[in-house]
C-alpha atoms as a PDB file:
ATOM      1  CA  UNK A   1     103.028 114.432  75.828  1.00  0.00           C
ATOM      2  CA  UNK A   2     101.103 114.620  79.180  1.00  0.00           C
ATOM      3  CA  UNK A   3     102.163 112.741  82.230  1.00  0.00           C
ATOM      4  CA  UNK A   4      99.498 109.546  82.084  1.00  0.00           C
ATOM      5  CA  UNK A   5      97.132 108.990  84.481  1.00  0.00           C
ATOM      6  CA  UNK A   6      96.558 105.583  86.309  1.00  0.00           C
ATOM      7  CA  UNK A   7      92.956 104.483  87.641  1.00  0.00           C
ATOM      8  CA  UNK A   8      92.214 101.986  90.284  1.00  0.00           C
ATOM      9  CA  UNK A   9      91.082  99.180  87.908  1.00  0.00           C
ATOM     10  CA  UNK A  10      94.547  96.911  86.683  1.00  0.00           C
ATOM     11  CA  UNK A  11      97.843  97.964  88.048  1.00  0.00           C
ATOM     12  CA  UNK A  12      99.617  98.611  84.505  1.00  0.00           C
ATOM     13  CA  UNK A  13     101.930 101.352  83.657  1.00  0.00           C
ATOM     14  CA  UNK A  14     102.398 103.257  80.598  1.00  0.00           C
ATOM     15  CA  UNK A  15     106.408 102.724  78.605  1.00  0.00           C
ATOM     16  CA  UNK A  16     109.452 104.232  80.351  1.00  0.00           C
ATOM     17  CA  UNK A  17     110.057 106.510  77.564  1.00  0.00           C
ATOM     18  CA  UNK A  18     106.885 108.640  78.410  1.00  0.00           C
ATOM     19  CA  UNK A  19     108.424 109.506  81.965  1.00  0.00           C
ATOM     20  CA  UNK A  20     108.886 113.277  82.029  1.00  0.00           C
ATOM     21  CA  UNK A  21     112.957 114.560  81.871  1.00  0.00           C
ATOM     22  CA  UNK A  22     112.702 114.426  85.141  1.00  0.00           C
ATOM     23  CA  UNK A  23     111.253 111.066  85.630  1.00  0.00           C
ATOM     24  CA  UNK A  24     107.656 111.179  86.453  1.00  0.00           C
ATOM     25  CA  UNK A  25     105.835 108.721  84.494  1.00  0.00           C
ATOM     26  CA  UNK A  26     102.267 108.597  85.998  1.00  0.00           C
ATOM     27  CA  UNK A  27      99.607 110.118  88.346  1.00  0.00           C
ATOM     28  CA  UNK A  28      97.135 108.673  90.336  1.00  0.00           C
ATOM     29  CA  UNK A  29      96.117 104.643  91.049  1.00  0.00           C
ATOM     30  CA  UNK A  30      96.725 103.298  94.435  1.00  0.00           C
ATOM     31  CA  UNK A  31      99.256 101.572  96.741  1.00  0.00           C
ATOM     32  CA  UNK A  32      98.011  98.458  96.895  1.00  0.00           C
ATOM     33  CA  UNK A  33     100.169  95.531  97.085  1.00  0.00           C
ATOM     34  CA  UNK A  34      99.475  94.322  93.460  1.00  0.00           C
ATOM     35  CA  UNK A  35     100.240  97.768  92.015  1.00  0.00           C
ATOM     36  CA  UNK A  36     103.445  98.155  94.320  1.00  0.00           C
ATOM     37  CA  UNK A  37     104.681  95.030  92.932  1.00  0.00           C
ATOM     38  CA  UNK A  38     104.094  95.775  89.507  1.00  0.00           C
ATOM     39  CA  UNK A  39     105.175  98.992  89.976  1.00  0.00           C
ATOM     40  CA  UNK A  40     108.828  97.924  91.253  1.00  0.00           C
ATOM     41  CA  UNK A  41     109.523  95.434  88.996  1.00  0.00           C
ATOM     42  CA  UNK A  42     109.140  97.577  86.139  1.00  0.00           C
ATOM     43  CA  UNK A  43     111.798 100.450  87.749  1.00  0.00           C
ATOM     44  CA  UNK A  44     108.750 102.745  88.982  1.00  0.00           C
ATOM     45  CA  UNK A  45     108.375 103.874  92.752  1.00  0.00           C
ATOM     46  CA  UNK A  46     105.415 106.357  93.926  1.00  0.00           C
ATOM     47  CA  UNK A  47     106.650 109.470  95.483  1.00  0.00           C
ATOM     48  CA  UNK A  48     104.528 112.354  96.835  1.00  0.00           C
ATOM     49  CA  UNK A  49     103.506 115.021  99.491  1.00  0.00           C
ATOM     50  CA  UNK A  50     100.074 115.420 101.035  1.00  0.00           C
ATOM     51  CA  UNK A  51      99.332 118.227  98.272  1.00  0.00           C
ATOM     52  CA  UNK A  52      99.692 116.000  95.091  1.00  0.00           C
ATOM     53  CA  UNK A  53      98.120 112.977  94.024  1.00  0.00           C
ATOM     54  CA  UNK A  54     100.333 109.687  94.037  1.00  0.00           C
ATOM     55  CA  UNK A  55     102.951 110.077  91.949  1.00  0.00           C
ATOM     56  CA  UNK A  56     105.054 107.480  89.944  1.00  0.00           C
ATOM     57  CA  UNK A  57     108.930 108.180  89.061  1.00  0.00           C
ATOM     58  CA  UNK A  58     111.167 105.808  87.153  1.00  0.00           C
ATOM     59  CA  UNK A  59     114.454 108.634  86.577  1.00  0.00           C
ATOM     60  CA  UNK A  60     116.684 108.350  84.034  1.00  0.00           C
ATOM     61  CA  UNK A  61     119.966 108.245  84.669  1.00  0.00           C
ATOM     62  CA  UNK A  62     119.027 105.801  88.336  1.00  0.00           C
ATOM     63  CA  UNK A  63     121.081 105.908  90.899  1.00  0.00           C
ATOM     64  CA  UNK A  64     122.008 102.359  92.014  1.00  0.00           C
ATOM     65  CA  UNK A  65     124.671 100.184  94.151  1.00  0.00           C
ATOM     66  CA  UNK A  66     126.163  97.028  93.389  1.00  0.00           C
ATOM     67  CA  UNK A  67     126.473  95.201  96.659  1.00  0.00           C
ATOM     68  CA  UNK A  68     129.760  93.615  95.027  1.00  0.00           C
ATOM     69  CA  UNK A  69     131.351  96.555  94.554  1.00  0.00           C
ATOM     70  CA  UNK A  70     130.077  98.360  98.542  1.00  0.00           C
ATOM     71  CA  UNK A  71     132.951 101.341  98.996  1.00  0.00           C
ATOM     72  CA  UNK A  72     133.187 101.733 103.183  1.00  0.00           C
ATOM     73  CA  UNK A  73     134.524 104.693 104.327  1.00  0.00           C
ATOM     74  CA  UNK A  74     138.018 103.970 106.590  1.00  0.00           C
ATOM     75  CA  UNK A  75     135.743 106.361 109.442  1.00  0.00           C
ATOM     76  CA  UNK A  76     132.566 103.748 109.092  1.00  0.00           C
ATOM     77  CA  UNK A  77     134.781 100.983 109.046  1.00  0.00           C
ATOM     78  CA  UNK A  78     136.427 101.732 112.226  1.00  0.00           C
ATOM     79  CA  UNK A  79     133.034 102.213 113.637  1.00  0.00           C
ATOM     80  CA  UNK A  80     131.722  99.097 112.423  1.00  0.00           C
ATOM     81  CA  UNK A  81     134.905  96.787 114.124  1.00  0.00           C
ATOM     82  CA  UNK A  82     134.315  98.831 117.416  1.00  0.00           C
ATOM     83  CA  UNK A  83     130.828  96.566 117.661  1.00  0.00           C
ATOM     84  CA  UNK A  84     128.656  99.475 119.159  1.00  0.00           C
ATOM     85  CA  UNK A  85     125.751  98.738 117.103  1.00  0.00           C
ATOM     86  CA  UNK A  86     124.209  95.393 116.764  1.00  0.00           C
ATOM     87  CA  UNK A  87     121.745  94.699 113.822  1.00  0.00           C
ATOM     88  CA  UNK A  88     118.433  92.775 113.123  1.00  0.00           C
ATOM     89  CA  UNK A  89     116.211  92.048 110.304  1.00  0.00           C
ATOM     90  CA  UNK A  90     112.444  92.618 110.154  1.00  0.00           C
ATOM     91  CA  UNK A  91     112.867  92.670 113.802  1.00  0.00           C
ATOM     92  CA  UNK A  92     110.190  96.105 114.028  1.00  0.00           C
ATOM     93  CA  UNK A  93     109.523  96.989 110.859  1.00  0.00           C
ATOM     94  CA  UNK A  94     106.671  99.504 111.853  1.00  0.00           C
ATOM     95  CA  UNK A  95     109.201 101.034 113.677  1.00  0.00           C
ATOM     96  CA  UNK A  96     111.543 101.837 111.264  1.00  0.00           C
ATOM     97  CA  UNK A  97     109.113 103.489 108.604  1.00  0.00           C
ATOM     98  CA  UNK A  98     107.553 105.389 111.233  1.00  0.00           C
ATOM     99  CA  UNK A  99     110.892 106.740 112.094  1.00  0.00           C
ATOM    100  CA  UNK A 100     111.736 107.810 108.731  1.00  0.00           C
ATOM    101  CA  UNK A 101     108.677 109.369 108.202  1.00  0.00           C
ATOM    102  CA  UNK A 102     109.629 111.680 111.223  1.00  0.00           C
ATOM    103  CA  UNK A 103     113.216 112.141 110.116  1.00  0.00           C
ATOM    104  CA  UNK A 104     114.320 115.749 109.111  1.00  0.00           C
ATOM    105  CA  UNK A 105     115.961 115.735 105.720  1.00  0.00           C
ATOM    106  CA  UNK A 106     117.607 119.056 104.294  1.00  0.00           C
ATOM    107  CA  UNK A 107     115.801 120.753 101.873  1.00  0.00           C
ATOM    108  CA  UNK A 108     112.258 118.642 101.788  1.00  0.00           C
ATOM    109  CA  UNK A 109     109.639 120.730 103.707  1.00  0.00           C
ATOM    110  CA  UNK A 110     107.526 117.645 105.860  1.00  0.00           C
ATOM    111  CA  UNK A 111     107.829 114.160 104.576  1.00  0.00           C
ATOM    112  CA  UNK A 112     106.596 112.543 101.674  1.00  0.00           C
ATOM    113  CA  UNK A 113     106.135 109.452 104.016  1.00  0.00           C
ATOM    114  CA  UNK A 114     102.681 109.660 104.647  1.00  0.00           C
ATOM    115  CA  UNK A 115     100.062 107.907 107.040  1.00  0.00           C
ATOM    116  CA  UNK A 116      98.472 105.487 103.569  1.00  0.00           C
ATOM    117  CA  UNK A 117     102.137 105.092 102.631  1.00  0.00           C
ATOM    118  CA  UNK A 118     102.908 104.312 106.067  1.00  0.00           C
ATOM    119  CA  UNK A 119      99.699 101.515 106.196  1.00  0.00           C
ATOM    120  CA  UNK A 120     100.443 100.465 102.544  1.00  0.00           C
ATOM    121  CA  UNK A 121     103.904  99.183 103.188  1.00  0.00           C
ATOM    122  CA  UNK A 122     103.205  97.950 106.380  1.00  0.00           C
ATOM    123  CA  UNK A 123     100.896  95.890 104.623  1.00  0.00           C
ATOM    124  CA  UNK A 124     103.167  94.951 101.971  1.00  0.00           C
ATOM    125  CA  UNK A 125     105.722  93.660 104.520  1.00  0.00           C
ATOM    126  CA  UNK A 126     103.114  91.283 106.214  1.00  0.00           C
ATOM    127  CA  UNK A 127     103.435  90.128 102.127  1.00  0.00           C
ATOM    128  CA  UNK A 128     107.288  89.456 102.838  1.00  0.00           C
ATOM    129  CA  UNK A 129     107.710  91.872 100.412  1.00  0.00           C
ATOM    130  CA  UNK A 130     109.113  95.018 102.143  1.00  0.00           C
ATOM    131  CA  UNK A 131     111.698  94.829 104.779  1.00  0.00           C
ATOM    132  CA  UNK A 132     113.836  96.732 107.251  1.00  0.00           C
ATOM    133  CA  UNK A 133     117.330  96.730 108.741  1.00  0.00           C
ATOM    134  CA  UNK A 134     117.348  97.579 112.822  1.00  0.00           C
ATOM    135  CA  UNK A 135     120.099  99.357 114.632  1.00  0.00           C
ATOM    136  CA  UNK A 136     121.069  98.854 117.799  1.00  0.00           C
ATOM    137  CA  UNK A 137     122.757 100.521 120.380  1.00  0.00           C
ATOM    138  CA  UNK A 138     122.313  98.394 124.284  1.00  0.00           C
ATOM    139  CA  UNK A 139     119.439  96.576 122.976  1.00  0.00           C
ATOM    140  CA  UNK A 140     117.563 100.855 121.738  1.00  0.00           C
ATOM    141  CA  UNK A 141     116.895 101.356 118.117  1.00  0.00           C
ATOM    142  CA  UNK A 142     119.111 103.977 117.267  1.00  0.00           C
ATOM    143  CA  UNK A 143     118.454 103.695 113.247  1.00  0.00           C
ATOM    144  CA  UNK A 144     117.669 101.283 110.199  1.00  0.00           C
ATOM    145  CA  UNK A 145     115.921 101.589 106.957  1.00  0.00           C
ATOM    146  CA  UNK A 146     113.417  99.667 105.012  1.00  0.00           C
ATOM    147  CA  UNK A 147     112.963  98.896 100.975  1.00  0.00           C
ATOM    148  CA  UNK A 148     111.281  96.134  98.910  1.00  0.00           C
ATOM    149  CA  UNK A 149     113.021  93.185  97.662  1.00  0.00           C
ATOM    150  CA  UNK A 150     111.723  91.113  95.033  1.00  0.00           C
ATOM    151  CA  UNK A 151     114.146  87.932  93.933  1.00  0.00           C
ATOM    152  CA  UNK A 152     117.828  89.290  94.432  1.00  0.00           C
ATOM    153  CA  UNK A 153     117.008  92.950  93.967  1.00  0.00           C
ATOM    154  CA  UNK A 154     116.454  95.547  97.190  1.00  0.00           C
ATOM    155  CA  UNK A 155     114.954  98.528  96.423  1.00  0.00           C
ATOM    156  CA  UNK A 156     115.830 101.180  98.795  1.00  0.00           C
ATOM    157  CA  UNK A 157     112.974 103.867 100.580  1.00  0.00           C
ATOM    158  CA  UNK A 158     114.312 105.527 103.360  1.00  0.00           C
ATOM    159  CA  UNK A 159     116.368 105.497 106.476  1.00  0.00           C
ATOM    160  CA  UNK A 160     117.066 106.904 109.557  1.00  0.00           C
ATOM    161  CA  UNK A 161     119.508 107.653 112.494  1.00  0.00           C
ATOM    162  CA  UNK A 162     119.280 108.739 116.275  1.00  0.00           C
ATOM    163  CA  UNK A 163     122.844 108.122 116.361  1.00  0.00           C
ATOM    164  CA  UNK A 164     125.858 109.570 114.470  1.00  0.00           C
ATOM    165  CA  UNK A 165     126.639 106.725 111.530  1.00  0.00           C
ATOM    166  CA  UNK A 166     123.632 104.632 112.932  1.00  0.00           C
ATOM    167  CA  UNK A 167     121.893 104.739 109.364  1.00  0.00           C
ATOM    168  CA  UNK A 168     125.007 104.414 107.263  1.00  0.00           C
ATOM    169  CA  UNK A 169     126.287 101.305 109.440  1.00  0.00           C
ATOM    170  CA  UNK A 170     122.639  99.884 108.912  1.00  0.00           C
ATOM    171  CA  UNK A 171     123.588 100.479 104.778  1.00  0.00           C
ATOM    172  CA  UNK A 172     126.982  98.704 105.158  1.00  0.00           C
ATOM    173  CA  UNK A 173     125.356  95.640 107.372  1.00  0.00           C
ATOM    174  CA  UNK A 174     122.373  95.316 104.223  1.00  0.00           C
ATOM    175  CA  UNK A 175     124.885  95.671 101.624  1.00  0.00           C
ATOM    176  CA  UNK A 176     126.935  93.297 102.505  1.00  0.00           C
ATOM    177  CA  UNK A 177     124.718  90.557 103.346  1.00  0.00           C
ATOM    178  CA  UNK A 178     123.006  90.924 100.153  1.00  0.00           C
ATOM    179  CA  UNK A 179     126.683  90.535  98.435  1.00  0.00           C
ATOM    180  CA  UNK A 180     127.163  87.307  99.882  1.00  0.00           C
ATOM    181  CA  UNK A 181     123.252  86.176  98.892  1.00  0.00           C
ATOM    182  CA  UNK A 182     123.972  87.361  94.965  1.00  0.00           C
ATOM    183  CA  UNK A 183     121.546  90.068  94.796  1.00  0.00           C
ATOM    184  CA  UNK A 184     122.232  92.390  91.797  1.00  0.00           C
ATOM    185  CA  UNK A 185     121.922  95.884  93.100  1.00  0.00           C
ATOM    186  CA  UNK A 186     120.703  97.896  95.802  1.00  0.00           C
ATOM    187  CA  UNK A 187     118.093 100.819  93.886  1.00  0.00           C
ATOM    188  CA  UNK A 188     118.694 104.679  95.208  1.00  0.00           C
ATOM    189  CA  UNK A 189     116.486 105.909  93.174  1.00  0.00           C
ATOM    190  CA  UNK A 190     117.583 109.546  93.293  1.00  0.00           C
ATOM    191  CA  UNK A 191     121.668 110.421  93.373  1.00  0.00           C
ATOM    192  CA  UNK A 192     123.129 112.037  96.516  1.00  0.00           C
ATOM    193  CA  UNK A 193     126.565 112.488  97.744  1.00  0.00           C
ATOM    194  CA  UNK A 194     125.790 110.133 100.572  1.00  0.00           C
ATOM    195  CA  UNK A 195     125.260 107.209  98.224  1.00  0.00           C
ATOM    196  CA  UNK A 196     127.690 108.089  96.330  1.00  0.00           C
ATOM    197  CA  UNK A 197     130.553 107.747  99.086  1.00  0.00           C
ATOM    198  CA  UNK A 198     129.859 104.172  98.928  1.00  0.00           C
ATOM    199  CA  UNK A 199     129.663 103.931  95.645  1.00  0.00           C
ATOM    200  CA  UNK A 200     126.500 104.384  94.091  1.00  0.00           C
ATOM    201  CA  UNK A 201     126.645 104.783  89.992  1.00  0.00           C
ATOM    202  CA  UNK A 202     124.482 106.407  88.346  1.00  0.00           C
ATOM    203  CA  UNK A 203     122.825 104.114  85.707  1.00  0.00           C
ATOM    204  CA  UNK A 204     120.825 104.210  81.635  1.00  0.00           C
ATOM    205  CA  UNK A 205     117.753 103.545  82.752  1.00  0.00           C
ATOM    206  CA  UNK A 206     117.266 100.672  80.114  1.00  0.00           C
ATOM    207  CA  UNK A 207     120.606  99.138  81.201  1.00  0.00           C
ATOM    208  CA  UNK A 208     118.447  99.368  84.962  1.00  0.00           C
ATOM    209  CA  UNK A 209     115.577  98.083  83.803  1.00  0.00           C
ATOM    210  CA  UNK A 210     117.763  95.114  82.357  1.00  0.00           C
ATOM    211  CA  UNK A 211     119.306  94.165  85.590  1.00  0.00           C
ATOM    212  CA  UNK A 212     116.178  94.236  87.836  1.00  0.00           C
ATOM    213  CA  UNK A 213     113.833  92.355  85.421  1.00  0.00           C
ATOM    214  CA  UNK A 214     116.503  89.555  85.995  1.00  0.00           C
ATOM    215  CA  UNK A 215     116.835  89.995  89.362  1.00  0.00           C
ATOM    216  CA  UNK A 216     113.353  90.410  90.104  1.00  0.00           C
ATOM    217  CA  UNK A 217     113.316  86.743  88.520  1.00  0.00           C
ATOM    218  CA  UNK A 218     115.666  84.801  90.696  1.00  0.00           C
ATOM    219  CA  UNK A 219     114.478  82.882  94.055  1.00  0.00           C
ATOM    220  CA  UNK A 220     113.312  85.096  96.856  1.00  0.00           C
ATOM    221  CA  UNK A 221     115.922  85.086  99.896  1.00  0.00           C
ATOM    222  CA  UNK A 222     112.972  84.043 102.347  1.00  0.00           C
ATOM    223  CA  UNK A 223     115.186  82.617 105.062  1.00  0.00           C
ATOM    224  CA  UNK A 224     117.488  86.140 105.206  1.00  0.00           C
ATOM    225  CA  UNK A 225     114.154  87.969 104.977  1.00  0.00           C
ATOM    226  CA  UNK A 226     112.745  85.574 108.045  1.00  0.00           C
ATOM    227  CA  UNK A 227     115.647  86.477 110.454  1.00  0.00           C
ATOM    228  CA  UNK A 228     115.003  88.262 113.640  1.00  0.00           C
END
């Protein structure tokens, strides 16, 4: 079965079942809010380099964290008493993505963060859709991330550090926030050893799919979202 391929007209999405072994489910479409959305709240995220059209991934097994259940490292907890970083919300969101998009990352030639992914979540924070974590070390970001979050699920893109732990202590601030606000998982999308250290699980896609379409049900946390 070929991988399908998405125009710009309707932002619908073929089944989960005809996603490649390796999870790519569709080519092609656009990033525009409507088809982010949908795209989310189905378990699909677009992924890509500058040499291939936009691609759409939904992986099965899916890496994903229960806030709940947040494992912090004895090393990042010591770090996190100390109080060296302090921590915002949406505080510079352009920021943040523009950081990760310059952040080295083993393995990956260049970034798959590109200047329309760049302006297309940009624009789908102004939504109050997409949102980032700042770190902050004597009032200089030093690291964050951003993801989406639609009703109690947060959907995770990308992060980055300038200093040691910066990133991870940004992870362990989100994480546990979103514990105490009932959302239902934090998505990884792909497993790595980092996640896994705080205790990422590897998920059936359908059992995924399961959680997020309740999730993405619930009550939006606007006033967390609004915080500065």
């Amino acid at each position: 079965m070929g991988i399908f391929r998405l125009t710009e007209d309707g932002n619908t999405f073929p089944p989960l079942r005809c996603a490649s072994a390796d999870g790519l489910l569709a080519f092609g479409g656009d990033l525009t809010e409507a088809r982010l959305t949908a795209a989310y709240s189905q378990g699909i995220f677009p992924w890509y380099n500058r040499d291939t059209p936009i691609l759409w991934w939904s992986p099965d097994p899916r890496c994903a964290l229960f806030p709940d259940k947040l494992h912090i490292p004895a090393s990042l907890k010591k770090i996190m008493r100390a109080g060296k970083f302090s921590f915002s919300v949406n505080n510079n969101f352009a920021a943040v993505i523009r950081n990760c998009s310059r952040s080295f990352r083993p393995g990956q030639e260049g970034t798959w963060i590109l200047p329309e992914m760049v302006d297309a979540y940009i624009s789908l924070h102004h939504a109050g859709k997409a949102h980032s974590v700042e770190v902050w070390e004597e009032g200089v970001l030093v690291g964050g991330l951003y993801g989406v979050a639609l009703g109690r699920a947060f959907f995770g893109e990308s992060m980055f550090y300038l200093r040691p732990n910066a990133s991870k202590c940004a992870l362990v601030w989100l994480a546990q926030r979103l514990a105490e606000l009932n959302f239902k998982l934090i998505d990884c999308q792909q497993h790595t050893r980092h996640m896994s250290r705080f205790g990422a699980q590897m998920l059936d896609r359908l059992f995924f799919l399961k959680i997020i379409r309740k999730a993405v049900e619930e009550e939006d946390a606007v006033e967390f979202w609004r915080r500065g």
